[in-house]
C-alpha atoms as a PDB file:
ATOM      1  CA  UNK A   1     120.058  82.323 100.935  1.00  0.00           C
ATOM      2  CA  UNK A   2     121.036  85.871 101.948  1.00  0.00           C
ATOM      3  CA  UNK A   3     119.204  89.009 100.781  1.00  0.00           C
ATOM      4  CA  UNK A   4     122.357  89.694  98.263  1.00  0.00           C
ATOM      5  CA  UNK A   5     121.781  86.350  96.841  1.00  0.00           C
ATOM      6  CA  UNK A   6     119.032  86.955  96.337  1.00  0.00           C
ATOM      7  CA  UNK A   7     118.801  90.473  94.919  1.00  0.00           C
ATOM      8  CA  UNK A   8     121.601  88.991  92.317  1.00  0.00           C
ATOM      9  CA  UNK A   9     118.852  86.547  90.971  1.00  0.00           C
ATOM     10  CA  UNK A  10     115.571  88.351  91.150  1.00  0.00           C
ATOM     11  CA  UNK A  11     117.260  91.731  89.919  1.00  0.00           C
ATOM     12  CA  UNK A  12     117.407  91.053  86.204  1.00  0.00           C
ATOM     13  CA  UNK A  13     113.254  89.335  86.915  1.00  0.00           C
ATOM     14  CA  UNK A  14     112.186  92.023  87.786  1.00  0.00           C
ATOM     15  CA  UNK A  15     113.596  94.487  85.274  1.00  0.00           C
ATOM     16  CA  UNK A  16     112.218  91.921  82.637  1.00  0.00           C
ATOM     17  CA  UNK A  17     109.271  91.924  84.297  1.00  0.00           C
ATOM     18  CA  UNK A  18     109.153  95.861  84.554  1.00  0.00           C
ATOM     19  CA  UNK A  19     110.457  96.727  80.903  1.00  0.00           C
ATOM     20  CA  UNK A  20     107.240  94.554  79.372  1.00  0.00           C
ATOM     21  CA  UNK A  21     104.226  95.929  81.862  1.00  0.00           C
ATOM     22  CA  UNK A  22     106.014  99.498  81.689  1.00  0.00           C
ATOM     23  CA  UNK A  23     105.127  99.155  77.734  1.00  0.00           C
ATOM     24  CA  UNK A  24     101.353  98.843  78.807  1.00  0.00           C
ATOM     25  CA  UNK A  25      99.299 101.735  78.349  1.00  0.00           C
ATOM     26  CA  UNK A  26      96.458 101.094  80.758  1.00  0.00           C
ATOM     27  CA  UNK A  27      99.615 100.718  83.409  1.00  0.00           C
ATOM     28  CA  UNK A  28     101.333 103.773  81.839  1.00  0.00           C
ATOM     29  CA  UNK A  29      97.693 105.956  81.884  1.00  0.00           C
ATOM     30  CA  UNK A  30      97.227 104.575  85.767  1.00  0.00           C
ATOM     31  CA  UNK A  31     101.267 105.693  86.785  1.00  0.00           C
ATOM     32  CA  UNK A  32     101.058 108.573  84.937  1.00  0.00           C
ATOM     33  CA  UNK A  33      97.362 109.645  86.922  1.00  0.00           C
ATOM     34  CA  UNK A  34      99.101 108.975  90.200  1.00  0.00           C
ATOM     35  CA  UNK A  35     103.371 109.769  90.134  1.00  0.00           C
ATOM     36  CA  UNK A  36     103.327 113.406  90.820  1.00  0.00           C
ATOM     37  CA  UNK A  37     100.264 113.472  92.920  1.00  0.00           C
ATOM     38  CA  UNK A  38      99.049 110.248  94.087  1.00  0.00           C
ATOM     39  CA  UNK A  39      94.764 110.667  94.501  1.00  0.00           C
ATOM     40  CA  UNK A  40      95.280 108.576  98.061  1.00  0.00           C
ATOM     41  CA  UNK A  41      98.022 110.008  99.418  1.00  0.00           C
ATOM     42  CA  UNK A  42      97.525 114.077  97.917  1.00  0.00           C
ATOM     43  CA  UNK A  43     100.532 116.227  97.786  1.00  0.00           C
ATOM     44  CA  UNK A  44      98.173 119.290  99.986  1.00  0.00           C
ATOM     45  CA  UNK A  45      98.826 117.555 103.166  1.00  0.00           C
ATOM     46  CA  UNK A  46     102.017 118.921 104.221  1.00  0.00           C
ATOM     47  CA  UNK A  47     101.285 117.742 108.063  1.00  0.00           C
ATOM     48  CA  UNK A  48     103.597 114.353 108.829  1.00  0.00           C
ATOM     49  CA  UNK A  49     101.085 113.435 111.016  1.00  0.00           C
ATOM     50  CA  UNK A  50      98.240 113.791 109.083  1.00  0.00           C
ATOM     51  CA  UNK A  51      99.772 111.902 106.540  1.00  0.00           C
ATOM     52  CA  UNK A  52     100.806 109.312 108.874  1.00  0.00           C
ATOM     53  CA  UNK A  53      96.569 109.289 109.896  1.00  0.00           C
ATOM     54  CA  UNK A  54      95.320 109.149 106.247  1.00  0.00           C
ATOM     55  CA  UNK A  55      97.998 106.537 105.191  1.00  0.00           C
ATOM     56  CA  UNK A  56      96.752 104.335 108.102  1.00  0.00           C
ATOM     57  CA  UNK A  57      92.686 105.190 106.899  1.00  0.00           C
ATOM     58  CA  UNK A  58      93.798 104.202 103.219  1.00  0.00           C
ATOM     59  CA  UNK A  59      93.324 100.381 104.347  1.00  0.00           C
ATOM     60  CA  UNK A  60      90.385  98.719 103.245  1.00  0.00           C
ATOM     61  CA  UNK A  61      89.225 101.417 101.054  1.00  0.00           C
ATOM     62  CA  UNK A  62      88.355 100.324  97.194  1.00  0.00           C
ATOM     63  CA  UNK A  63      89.171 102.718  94.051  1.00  0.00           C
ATOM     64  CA  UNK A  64      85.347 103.063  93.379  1.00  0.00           C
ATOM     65  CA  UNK A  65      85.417 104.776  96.753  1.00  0.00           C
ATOM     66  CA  UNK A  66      88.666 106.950  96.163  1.00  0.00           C
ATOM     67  CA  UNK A  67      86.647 110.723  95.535  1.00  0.00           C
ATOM     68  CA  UNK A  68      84.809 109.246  99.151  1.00  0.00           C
ATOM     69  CA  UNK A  69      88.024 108.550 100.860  1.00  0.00           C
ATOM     70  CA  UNK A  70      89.563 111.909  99.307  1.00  0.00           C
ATOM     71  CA  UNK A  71      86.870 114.095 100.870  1.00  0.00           C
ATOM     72  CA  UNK A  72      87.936 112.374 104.060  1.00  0.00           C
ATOM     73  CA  UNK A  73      91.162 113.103 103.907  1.00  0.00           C
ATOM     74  CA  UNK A  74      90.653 117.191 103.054  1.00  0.00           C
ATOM     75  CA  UNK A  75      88.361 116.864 106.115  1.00  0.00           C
ATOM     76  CA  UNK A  76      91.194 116.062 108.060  1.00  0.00           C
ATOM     77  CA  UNK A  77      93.641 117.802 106.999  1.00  0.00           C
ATOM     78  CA  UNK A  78      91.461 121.387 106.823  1.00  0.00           C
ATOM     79  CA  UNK A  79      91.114 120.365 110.646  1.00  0.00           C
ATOM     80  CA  UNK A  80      94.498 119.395 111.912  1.00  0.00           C
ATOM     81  CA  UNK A  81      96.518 117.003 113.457  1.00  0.00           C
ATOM     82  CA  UNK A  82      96.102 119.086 117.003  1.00  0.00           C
ATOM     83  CA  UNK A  83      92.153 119.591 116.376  1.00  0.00           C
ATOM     84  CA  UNK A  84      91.676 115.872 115.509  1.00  0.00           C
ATOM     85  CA  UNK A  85      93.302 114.313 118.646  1.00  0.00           C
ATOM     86  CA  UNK A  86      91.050 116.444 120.533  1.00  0.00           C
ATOM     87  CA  UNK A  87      88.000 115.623 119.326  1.00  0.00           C
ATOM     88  CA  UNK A  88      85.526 113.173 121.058  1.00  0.00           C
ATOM     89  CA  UNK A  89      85.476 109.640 119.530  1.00  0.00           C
ATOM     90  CA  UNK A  90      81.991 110.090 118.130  1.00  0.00           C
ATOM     91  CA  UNK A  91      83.370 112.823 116.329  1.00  0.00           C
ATOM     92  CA  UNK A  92      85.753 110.944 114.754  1.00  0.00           C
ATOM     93  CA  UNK A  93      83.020 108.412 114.152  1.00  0.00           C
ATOM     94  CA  UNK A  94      81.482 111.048 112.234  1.00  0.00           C
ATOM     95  CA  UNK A  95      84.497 112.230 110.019  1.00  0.00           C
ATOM     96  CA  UNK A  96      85.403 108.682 108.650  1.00  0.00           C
ATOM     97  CA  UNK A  97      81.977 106.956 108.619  1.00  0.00           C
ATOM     98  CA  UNK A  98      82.283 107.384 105.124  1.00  0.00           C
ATOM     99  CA  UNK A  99      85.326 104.658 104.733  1.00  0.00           C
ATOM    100  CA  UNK A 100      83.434 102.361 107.075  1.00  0.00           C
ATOM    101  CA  UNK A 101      85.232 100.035 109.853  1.00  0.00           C
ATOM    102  CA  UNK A 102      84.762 103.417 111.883  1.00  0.00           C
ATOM    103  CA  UNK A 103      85.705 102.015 115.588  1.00  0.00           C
ATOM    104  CA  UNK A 104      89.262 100.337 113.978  1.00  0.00           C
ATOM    105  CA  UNK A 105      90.117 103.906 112.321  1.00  0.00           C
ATOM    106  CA  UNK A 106      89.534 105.841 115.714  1.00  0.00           C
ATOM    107  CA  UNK A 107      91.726 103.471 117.401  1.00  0.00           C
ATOM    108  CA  UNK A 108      94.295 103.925 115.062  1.00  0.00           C
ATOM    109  CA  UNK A 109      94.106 107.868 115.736  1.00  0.00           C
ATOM    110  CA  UNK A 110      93.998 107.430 119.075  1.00  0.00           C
ATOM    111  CA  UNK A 111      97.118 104.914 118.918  1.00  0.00           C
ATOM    112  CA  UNK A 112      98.470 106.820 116.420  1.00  0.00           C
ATOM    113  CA  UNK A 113      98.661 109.862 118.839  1.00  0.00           C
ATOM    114  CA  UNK A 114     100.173 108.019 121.397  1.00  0.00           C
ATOM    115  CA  UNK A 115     102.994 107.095 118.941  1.00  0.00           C
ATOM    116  CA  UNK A 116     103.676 110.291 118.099  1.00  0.00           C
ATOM    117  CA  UNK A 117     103.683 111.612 121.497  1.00  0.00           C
ATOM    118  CA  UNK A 118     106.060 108.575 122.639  1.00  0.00           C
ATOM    119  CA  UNK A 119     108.430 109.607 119.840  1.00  0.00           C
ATOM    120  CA  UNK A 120     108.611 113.188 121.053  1.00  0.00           C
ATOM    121  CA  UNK A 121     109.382 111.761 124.598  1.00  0.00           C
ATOM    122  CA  UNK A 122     112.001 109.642 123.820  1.00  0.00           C
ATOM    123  CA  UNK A 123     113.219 112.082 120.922  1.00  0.00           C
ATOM    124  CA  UNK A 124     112.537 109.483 118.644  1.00  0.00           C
ATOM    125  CA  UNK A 125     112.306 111.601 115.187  1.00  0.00           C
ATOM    126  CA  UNK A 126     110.248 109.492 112.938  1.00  0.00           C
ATOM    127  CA  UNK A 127     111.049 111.476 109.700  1.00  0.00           C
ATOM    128  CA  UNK A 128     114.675 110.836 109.959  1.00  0.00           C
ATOM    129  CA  UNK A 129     115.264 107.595 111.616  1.00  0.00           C
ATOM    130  CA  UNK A 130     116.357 104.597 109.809  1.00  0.00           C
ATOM    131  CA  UNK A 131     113.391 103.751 107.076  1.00  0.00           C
ATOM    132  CA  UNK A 132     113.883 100.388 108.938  1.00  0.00           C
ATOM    133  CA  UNK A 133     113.664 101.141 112.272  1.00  0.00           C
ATOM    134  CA  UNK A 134     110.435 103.551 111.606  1.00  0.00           C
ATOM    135  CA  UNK A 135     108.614 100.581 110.036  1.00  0.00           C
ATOM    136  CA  UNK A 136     109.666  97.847 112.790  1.00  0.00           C
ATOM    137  CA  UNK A 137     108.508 100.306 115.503  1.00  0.00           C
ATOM    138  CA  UNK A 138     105.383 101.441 113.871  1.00  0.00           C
ATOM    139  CA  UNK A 139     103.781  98.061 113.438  1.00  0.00           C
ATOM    140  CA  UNK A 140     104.704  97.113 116.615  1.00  0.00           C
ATOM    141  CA  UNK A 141     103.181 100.114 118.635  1.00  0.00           C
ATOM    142  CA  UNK A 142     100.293 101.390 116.660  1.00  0.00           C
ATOM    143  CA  UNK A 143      97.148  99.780 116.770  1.00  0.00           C
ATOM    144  CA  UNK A 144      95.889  98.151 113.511  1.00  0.00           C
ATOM    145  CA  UNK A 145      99.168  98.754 111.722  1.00  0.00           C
ATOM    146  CA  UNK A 146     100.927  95.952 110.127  1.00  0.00           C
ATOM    147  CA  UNK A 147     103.952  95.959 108.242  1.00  0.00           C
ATOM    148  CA  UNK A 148     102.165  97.278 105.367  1.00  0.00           C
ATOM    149  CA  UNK A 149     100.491 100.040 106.720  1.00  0.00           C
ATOM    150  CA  UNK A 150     103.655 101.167 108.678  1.00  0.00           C
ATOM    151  CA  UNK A 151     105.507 100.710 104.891  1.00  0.00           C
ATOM    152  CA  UNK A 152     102.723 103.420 103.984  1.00  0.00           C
ATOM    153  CA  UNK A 153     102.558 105.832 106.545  1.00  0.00           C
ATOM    154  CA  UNK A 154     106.663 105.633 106.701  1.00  0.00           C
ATOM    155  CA  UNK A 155     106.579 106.526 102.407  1.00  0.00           C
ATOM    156  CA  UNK A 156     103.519 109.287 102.713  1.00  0.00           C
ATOM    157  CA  UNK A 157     105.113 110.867 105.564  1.00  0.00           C
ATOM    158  CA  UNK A 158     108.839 111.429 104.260  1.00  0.00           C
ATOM    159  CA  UNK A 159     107.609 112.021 100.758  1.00  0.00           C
ATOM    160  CA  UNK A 160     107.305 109.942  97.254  1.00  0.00           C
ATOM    161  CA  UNK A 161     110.603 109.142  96.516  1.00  0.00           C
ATOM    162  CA  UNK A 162     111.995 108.386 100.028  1.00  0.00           C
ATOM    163  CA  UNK A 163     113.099 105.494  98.968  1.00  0.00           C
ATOM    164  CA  UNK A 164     110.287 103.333 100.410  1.00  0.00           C
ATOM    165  CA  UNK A 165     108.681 100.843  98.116  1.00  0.00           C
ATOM    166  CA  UNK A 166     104.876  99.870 100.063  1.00  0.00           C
ATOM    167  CA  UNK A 167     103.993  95.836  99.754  1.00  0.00           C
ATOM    168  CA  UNK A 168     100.113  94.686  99.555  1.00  0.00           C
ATOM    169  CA  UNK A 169      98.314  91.640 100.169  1.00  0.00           C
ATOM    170  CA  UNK A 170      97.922  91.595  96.201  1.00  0.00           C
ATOM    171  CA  UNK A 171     101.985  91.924  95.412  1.00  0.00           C
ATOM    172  CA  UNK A 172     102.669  89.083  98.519  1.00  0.00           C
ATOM    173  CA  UNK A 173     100.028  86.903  97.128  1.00  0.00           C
ATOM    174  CA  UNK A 174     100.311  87.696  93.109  1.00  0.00           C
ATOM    175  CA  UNK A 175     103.416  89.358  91.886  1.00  0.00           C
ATOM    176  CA  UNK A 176     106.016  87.602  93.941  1.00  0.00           C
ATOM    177  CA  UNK A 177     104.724  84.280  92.829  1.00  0.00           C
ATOM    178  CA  UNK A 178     104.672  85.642  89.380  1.00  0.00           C
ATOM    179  CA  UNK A 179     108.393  86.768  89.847  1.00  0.00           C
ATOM    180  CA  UNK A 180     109.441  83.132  91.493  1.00  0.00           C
ATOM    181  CA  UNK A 181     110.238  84.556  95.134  1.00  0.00           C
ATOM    182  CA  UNK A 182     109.564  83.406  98.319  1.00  0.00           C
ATOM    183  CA  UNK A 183     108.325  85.791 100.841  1.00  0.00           C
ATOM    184  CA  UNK A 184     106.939  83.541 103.572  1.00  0.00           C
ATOM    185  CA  UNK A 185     103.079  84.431 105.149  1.00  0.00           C
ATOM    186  CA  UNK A 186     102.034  86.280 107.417  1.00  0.00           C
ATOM    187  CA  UNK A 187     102.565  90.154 107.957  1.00  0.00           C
ATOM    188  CA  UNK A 188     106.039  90.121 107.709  1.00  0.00           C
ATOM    189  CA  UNK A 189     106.149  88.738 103.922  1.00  0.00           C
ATOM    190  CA  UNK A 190     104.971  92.214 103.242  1.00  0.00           C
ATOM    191  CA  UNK A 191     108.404  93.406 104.774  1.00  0.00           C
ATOM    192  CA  UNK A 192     110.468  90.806 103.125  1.00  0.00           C
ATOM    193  CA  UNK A 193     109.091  91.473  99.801  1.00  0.00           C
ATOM    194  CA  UNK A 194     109.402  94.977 100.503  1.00  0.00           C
ATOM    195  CA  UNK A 195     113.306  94.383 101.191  1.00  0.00           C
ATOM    196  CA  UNK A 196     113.767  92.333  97.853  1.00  0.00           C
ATOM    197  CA  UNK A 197     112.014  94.982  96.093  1.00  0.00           C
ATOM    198  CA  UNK A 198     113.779  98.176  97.168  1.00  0.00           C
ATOM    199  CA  UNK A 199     117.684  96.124  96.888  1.00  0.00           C
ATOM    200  CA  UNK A 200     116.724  95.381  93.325  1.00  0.00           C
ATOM    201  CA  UNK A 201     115.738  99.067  92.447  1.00  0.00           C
ATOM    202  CA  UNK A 202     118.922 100.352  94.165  1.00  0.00           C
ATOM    203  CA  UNK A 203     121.290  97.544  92.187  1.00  0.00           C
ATOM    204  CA  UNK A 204     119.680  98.749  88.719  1.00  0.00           C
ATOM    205  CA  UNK A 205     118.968 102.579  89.525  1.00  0.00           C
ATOM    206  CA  UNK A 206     120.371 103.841  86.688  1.00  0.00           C
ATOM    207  CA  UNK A 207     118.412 101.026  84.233  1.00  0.00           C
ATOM    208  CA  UNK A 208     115.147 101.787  85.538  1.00  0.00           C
ATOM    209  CA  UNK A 209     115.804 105.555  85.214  1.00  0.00           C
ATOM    210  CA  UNK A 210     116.693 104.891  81.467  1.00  0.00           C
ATOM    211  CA  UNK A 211     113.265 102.645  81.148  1.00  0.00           C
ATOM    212  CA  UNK A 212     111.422 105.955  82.644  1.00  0.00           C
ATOM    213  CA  UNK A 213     112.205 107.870  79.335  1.00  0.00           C
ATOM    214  CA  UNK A 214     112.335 105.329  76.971  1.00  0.00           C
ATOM    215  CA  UNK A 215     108.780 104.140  77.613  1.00  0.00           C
ATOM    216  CA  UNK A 216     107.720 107.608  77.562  1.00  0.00           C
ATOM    217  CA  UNK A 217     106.248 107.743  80.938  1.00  0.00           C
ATOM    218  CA  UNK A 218     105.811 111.869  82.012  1.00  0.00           C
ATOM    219  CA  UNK A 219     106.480 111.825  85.281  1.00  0.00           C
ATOM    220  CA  UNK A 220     108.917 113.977  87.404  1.00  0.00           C
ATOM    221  CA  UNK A 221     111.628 112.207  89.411  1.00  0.00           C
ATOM    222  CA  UNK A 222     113.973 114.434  90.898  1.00  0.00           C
ATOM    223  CA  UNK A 223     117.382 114.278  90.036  1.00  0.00           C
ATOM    224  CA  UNK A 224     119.652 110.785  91.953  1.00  0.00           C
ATOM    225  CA  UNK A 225     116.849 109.520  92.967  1.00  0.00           C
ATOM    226  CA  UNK A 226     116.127 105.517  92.859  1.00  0.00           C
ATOM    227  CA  UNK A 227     112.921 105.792  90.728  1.00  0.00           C
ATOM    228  CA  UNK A 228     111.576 103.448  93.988  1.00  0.00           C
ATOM    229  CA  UNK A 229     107.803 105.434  93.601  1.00  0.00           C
ATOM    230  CA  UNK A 230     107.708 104.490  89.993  1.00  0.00           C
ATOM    231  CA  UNK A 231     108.787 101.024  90.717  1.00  0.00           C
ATOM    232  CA  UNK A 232     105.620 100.759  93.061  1.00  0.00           C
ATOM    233  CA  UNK A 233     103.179 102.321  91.036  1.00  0.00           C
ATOM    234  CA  UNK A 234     104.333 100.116  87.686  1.00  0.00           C
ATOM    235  CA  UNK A 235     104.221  97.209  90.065  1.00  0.00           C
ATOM    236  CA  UNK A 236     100.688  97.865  92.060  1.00  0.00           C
ATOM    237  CA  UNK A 237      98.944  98.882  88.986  1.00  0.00           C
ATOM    238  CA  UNK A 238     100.098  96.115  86.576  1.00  0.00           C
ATOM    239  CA  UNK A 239      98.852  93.693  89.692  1.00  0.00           C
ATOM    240  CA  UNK A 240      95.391  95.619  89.590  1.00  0.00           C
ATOM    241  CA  UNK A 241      95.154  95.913  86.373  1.00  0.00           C
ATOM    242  CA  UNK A 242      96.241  92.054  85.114  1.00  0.00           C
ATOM    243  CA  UNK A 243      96.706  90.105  87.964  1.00  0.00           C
ATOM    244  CA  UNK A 244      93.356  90.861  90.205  1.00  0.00           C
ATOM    245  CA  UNK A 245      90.464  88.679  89.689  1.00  0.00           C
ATOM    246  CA  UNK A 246      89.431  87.856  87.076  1.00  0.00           C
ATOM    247  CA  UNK A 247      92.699  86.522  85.974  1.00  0.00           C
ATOM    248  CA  UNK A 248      94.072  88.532  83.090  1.00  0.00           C
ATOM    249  CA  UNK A 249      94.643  85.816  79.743  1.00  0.00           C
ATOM    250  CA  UNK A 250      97.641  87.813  78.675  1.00  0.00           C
ATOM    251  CA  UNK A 251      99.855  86.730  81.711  1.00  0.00           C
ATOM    252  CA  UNK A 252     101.571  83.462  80.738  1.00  0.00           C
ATOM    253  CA  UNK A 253     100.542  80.795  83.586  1.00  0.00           C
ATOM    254  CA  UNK A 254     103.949  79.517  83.297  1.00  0.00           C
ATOM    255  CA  UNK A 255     105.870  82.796  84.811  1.00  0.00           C
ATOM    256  CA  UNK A 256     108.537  82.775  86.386  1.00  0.00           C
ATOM    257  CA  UNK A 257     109.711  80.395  83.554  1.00  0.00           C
ATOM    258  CA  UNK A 258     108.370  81.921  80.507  1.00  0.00           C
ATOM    259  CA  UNK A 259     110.014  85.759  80.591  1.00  0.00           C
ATOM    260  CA  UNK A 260     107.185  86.737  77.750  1.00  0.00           C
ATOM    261  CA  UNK A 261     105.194  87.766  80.778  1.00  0.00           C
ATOM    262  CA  UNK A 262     102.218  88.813  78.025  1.00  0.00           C
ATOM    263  CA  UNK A 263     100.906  87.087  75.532  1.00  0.00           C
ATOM    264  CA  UNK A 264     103.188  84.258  74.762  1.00  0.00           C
ATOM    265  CA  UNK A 265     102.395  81.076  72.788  1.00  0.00           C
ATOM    266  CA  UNK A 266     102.040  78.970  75.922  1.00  0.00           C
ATOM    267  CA  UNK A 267      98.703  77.666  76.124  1.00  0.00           C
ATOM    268  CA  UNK A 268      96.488  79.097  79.206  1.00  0.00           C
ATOM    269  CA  UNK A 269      96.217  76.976  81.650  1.00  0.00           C
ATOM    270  CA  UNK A 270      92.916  75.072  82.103  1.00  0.00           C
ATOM    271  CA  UNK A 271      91.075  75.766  85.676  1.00  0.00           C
ATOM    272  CA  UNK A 272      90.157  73.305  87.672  1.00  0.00           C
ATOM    273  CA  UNK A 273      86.387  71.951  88.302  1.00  0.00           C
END
């Protein structure tokens, strides 16, 4: 099956799916919080490169450390893309010891520099090139960056409603099972899904637009714009919020078959000893 099939079938899924958790107010309190300016990826870093950096530091950070991981990232930016690639490792060391995993996030700057110097050489422009092409070469030439974090640093970089909609482990592992899709393992699931995701906003851009104002949500999306940032929020924090461990009871165990989603009659299902 072809990624049109496929878009055809999950398309009205995941607009079902969207309309009911959309309705949610701990989802619409957590979209509303981070739409206009997202706490891990701040609006006051106007640097593409820094952005790129902080996008890539994001991993493997919780939310009870997101005022940590913020300071961080002022840190950074106050400093500079040009300042940062010139300090000494153990200065880096020193910036994001706070986030932990301190030797992978210095070898991300430091193959993060070499990306954006190899760019500049080959007058590759990252901001402008094909969101596809970006992400493909940025996971393949950047130390520590999967498909996800290149999905990131690709959306941070060109700005919130690029188009982009970011995959986690949590949405390969949770939603898409919940939404009856296959996405494969491995790190490119995250770039299937990601595919799937962003077709499906495109096909019912208008719809989801519509759902915006009639579940009340303030947030600004500028005019023609796929609402492909609200998608991802709605999605990421109905997976936090009802899908993470421990399993939320409202989420019918028979999805994709039940379209409830929430608190249907179907009985929950039992765990197993």
């Amino acid at each position: 099956m072809n990624l049109t099939d496929e878009t055809s079938e999950l398309a009205p899924r995941l607009y079902g799916l969207v309309s009911v958790i959309s309705a949610q107010e701990e989802v619409k309190a957590a979209v509303e919080t981070n739409h206009d300016n997202n706490q891990w990826w701040p609006l006051h870093v106007d640097d593409w490169r820094i952005r790129m950096l902080v996008a890539g530091w994001s991993t493997r950070v919780s939310y009870a450390m997101v005022d940590v991981y913020a300071e961080v990232v002022k840190k950074a930016d106050a400093y500079g893309w040009d300042a940062l690639i010139s300090f000494q490792d153990s200065e880096v060391v020193e910036l994001v010891r706070p986030l932990g995993l301190v030797d992978a996030r210095v070898r991300y700057l430091r193959s993060l520099e070499t990306f954006v110097a190899t760019s500049e050489v080959r007058r590759r422009r990252p901001l402008t090139m094909p969101a596809d092409e970006f992400i493909e070469a940025f996971a393949a030439e950047v130390n520590g960056a999967s498909y996800k974090v290149a999905q990131c640093a690709a959306l941070y970089a060109r700005g919130y409603h690029c188009g982009i909609i970011p995959v986690d482990s949590g949405m390969v592992g949770k939603l898409a099972p919940l939404l009856g899709i296959q996405v494969g393992s491995g790190t490119f699931a995250h770039e299937r899904m990601r595919l799937l995701l962003e077709a499906c906003a495109t096909a019912d851009a208008s719809r989801y637009r519509h759902l915006v104002t009639a579940r009340g949500h303030r947030v600004t999306i500028p005019d023609q714009a796929t609402p492909t940032w609200w998608l991802h929020l709605v999605l990421i924090y109905f997976k936090r919020l009802f899908l993470n461990p421990p399993a939320n009871p409202r989420v019918c165990a028979n999805r994709p078959a039940c379209p409830t989603v929430l608190d249907c009659d179907h009985p929950p299902r039992r765990r197993r000893r």
